[in-house]
PDB file of N, CA and C in Angstrom:
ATOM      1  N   UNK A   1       0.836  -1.176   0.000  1.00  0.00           N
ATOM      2  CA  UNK A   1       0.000   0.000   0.000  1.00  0.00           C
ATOM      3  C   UNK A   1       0.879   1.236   0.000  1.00  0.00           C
ATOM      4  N   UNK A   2       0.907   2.070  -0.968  1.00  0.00           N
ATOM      5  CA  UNK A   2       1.236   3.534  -1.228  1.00  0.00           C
ATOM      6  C   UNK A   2       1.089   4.356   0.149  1.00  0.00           C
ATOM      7  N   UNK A   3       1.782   5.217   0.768  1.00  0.00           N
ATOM      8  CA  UNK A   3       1.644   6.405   1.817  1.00  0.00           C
ATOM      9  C   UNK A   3       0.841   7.540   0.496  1.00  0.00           C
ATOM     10  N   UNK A   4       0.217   7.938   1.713  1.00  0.00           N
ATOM     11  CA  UNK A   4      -0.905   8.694   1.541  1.00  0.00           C
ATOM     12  C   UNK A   4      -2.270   8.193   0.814  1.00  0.00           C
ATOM     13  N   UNK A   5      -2.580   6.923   0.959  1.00  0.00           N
ATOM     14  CA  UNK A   5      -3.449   6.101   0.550  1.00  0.00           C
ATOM     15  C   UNK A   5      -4.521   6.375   1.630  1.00  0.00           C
ATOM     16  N   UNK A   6      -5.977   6.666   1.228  1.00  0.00           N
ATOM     17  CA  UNK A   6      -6.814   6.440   2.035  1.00  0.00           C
ATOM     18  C   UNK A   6      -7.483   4.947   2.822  1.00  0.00           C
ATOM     19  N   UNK A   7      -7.197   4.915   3.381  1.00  0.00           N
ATOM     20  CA  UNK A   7      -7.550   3.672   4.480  1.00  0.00           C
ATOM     21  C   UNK A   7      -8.427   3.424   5.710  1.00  0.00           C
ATOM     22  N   UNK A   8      -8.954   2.391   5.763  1.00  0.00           N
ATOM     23  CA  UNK A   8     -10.023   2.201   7.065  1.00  0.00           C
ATOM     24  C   UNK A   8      -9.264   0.826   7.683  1.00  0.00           C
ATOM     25  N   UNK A   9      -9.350   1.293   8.959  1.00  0.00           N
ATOM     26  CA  UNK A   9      -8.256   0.686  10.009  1.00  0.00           C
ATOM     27  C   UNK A   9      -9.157   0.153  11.388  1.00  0.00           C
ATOM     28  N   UNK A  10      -9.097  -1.187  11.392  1.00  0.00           N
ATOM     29  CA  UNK A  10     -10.268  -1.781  11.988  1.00  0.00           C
ATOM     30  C   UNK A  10      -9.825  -3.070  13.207  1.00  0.00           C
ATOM     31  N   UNK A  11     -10.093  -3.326  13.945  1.00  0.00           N
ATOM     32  CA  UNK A  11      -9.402  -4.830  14.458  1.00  0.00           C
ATOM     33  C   UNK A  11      -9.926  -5.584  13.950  1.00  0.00           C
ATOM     34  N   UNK A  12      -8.802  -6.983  14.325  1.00  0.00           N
ATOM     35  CA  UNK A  12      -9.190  -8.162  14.079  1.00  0.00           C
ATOM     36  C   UNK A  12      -9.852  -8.798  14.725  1.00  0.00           C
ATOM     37  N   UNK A  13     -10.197  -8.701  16.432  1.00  0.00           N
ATOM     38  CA  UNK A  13     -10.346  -9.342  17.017  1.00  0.00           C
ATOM     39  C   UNK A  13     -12.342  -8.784  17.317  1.00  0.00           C
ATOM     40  N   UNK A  14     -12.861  -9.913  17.578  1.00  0.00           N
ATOM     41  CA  UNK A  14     -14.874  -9.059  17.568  1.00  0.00           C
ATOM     42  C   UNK A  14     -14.698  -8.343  19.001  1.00  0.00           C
ATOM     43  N   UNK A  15     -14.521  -7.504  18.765  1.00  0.00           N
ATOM     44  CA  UNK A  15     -14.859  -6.626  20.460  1.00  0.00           C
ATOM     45  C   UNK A  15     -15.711  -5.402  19.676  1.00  0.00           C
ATOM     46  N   UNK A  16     -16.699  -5.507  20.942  1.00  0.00           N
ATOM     47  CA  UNK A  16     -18.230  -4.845  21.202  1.00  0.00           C
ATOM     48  C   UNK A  16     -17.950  -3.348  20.937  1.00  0.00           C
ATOM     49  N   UNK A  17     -18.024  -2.417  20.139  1.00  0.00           N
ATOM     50  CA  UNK A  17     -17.745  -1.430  20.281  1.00  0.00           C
ATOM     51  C   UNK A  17     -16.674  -0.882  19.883  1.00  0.00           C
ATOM     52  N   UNK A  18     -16.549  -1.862  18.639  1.00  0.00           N
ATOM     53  CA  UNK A  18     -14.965  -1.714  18.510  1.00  0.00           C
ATOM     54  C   UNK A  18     -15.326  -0.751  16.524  1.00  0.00           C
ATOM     55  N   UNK A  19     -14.985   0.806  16.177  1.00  0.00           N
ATOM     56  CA  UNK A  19     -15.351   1.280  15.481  1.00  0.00           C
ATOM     57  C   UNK A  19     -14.371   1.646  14.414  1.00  0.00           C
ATOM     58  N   UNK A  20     -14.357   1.698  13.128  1.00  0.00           N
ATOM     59  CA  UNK A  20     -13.357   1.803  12.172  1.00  0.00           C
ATOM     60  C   UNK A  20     -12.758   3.114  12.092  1.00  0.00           C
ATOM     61  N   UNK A  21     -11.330   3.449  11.969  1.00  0.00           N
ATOM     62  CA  UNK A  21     -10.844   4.457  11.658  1.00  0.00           C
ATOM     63  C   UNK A  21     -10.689   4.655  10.171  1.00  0.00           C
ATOM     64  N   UNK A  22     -10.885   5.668   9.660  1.00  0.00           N
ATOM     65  CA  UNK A  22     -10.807   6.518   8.285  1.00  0.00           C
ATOM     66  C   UNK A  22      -9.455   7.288   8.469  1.00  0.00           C
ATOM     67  N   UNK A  23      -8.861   7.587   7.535  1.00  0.00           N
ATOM     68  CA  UNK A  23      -7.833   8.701   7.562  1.00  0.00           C
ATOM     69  C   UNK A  23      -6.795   8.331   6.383  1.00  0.00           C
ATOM     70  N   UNK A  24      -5.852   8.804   5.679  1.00  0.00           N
ATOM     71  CA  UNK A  24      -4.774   8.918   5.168  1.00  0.00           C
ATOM     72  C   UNK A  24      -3.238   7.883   5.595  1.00  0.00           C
ATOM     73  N   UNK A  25      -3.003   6.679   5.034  1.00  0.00           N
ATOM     74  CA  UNK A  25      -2.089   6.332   5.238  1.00  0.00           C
ATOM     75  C   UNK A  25      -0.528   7.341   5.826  1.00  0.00           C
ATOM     76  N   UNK A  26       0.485   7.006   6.668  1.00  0.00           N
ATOM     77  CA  UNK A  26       1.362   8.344   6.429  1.00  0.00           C
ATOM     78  C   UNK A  26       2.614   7.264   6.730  1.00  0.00           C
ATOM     79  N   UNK A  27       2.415   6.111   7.194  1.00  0.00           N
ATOM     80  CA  UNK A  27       3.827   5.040   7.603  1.00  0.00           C
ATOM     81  C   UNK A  27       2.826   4.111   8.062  1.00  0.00           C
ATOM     82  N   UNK A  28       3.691   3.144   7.112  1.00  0.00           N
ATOM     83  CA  UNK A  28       3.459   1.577   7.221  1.00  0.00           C
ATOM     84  C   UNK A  28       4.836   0.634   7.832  1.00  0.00           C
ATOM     85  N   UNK A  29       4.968  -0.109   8.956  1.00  0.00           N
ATOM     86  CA  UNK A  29       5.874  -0.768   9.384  1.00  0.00           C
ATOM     87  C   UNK A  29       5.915  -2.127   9.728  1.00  0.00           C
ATOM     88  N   UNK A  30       6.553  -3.053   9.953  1.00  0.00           N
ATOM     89  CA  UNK A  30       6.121  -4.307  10.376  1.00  0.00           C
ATOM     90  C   UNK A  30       5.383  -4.182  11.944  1.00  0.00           C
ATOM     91  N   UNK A  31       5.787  -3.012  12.706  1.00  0.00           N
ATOM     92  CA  UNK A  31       5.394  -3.058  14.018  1.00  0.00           C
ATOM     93  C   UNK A  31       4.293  -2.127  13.938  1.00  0.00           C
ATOM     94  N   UNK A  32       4.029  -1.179  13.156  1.00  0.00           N
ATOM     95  CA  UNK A  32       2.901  -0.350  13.587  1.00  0.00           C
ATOM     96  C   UNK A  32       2.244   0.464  12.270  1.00  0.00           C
ATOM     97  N   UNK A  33       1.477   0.955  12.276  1.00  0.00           N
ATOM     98  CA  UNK A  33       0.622   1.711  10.982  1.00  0.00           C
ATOM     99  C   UNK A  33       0.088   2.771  12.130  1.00  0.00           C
ATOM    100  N   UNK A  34       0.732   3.959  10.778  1.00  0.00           N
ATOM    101  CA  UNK A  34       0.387   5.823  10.916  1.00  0.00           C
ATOM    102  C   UNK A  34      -0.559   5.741  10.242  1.00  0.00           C
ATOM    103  N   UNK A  35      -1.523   6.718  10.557  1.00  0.00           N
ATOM    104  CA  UNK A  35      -2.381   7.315  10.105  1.00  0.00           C
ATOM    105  C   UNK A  35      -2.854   8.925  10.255  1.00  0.00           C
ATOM    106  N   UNK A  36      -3.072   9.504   9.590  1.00  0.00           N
ATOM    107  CA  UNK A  36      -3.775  11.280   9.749  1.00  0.00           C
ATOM    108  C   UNK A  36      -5.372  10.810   9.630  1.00  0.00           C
ATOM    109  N   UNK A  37      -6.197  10.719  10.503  1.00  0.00           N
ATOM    110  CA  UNK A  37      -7.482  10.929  10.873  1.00  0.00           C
ATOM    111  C   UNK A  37      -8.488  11.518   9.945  1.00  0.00           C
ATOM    112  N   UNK A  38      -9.294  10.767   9.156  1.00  0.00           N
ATOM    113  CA  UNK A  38     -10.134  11.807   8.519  1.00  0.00           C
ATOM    114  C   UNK A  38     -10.872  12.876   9.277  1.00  0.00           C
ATOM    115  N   UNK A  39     -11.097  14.278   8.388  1.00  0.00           N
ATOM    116  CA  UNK A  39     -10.993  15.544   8.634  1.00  0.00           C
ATOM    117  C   UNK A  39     -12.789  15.281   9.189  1.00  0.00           C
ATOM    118  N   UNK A  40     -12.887  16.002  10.517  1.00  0.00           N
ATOM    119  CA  UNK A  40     -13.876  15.890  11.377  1.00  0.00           C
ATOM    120  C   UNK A  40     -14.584  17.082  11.049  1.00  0.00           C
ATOM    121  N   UNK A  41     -15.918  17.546  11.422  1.00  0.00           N
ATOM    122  CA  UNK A  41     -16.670  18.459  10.885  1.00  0.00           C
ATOM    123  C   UNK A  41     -15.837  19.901  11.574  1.00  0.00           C
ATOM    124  N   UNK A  42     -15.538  19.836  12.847  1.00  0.00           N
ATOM    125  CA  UNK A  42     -14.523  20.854  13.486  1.00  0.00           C
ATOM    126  C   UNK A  42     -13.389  20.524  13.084  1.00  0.00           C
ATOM    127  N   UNK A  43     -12.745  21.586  12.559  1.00  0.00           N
ATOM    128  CA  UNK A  43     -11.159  21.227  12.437  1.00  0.00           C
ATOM    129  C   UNK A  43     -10.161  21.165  13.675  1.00  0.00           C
ATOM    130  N   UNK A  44      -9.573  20.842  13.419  1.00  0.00           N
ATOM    131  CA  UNK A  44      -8.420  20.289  14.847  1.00  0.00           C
ATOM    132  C   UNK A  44      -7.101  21.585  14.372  1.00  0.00           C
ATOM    133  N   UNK A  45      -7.108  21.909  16.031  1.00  0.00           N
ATOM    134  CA  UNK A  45      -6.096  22.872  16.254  1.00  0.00           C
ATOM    135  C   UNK A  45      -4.577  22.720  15.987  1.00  0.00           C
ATOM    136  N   UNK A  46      -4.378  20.929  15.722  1.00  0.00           N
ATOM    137  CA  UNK A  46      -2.912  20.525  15.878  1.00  0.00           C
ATOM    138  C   UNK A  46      -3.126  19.621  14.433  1.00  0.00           C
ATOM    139  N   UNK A  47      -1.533  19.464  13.955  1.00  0.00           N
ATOM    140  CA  UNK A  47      -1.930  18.365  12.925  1.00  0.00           C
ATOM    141  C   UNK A  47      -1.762  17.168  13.580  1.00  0.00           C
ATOM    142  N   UNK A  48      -2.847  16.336  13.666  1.00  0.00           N
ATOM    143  CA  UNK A  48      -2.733  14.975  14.517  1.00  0.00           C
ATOM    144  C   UNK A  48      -2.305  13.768  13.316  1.00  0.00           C
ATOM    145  N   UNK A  49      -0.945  12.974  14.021  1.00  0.00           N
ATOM    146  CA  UNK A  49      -0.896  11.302  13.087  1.00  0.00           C
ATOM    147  C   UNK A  49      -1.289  10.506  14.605  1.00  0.00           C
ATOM    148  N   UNK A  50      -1.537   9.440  14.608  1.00  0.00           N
ATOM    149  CA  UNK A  50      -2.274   8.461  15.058  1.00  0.00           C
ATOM    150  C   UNK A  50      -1.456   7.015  14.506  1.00  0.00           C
ATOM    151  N   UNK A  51      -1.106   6.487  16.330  1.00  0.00           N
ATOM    152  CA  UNK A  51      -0.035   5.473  15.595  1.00  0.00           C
ATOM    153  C   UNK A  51      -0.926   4.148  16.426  1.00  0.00           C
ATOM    154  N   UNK A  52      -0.884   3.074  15.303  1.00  0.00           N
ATOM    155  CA  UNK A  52      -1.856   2.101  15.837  1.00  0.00           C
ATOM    156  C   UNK A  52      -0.886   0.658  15.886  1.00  0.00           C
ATOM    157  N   UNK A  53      -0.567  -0.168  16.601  1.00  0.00           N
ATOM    158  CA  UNK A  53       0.109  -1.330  16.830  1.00  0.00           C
ATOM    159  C   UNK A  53      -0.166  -2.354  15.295  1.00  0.00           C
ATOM    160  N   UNK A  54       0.797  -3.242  14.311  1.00  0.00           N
ATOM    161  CA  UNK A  54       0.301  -4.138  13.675  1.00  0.00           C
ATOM    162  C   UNK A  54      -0.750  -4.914  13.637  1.00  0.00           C
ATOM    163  N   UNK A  55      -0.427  -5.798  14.848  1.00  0.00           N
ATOM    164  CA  UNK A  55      -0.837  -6.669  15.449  1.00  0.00           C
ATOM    165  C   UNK A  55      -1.666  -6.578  15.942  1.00  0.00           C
ATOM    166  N   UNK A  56      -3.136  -7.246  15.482  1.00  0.00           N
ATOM    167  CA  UNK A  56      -4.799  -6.880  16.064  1.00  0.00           C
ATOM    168  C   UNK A  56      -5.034  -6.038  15.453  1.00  0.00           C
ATOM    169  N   UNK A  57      -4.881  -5.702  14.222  1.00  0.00           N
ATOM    170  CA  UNK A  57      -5.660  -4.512  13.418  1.00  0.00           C
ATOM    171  C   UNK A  57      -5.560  -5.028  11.768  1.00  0.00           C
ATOM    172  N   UNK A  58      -6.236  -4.403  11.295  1.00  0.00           N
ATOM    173  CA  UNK A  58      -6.076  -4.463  10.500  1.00  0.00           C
ATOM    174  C   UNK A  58      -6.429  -3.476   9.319  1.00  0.00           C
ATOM    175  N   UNK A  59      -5.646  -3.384   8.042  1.00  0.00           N
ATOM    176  CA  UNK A  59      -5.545  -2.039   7.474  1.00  0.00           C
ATOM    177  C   UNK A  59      -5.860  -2.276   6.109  1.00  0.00           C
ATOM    178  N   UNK A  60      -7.382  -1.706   5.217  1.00  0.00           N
ATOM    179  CA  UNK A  60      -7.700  -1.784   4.271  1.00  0.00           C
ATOM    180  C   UNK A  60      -7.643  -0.335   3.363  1.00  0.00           C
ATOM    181  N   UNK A  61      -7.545  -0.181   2.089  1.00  0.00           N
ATOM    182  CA  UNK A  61      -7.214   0.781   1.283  1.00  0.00           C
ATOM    183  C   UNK A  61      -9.097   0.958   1.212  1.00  0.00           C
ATOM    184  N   UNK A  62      -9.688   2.328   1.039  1.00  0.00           N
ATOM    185  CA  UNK A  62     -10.771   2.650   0.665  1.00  0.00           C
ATOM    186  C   UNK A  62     -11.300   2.418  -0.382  1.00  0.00           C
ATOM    187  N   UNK A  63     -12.279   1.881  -1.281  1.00  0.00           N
ATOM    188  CA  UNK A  63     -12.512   2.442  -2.581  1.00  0.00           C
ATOM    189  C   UNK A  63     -13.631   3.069  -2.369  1.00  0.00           C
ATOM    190  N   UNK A  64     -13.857   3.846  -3.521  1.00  0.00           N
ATOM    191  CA  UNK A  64     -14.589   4.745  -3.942  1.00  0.00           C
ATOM    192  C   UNK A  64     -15.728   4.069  -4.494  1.00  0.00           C
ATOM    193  N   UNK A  65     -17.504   4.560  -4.270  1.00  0.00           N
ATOM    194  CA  UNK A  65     -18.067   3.832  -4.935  1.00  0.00           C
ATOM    195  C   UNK A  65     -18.388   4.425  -6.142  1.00  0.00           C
ATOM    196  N   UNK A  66     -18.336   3.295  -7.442  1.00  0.00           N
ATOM    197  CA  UNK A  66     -18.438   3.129  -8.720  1.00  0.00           C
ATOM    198  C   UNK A  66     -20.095   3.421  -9.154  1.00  0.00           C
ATOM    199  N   UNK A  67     -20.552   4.939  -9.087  1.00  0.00           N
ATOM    200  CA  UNK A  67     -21.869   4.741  -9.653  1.00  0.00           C
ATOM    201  C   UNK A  67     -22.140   5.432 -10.947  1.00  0.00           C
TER     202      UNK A  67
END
């Protein structure tokens, strides 16, 4: 997967409440996946990346729907 790829970032494991992240690829590693947060209706005062562990997650590229 390309950096700066849009992606939804989800676990693997079924836990209750457990909700997908959206945002911009920014670093991919064997130990962990960056992400920049898709842009929230308030904008954020800081530029936030968001670093999520490999392991128990998992990281899909977005597509776009084809209509």
């Amino acid at each position: 997967m390309a950096e700066l790829t849009e992606v939804l970032l989800g676990k693997t494991a079924d836990d209750r409440g457990n909700s997908p992240t959206f945002g911009t690829l920014v670093d991919l590693s064997p130990e962990e996946v960056v992400i920049k947060p898709a842009k929230l209706e308030t904008p954020a005062l800081i530029d936030v990346r968001v670093h999520f562990p490999r392991l128990g997650f998992v990281v899909q590229p977005v597509r776009e729907a084809k209509l």
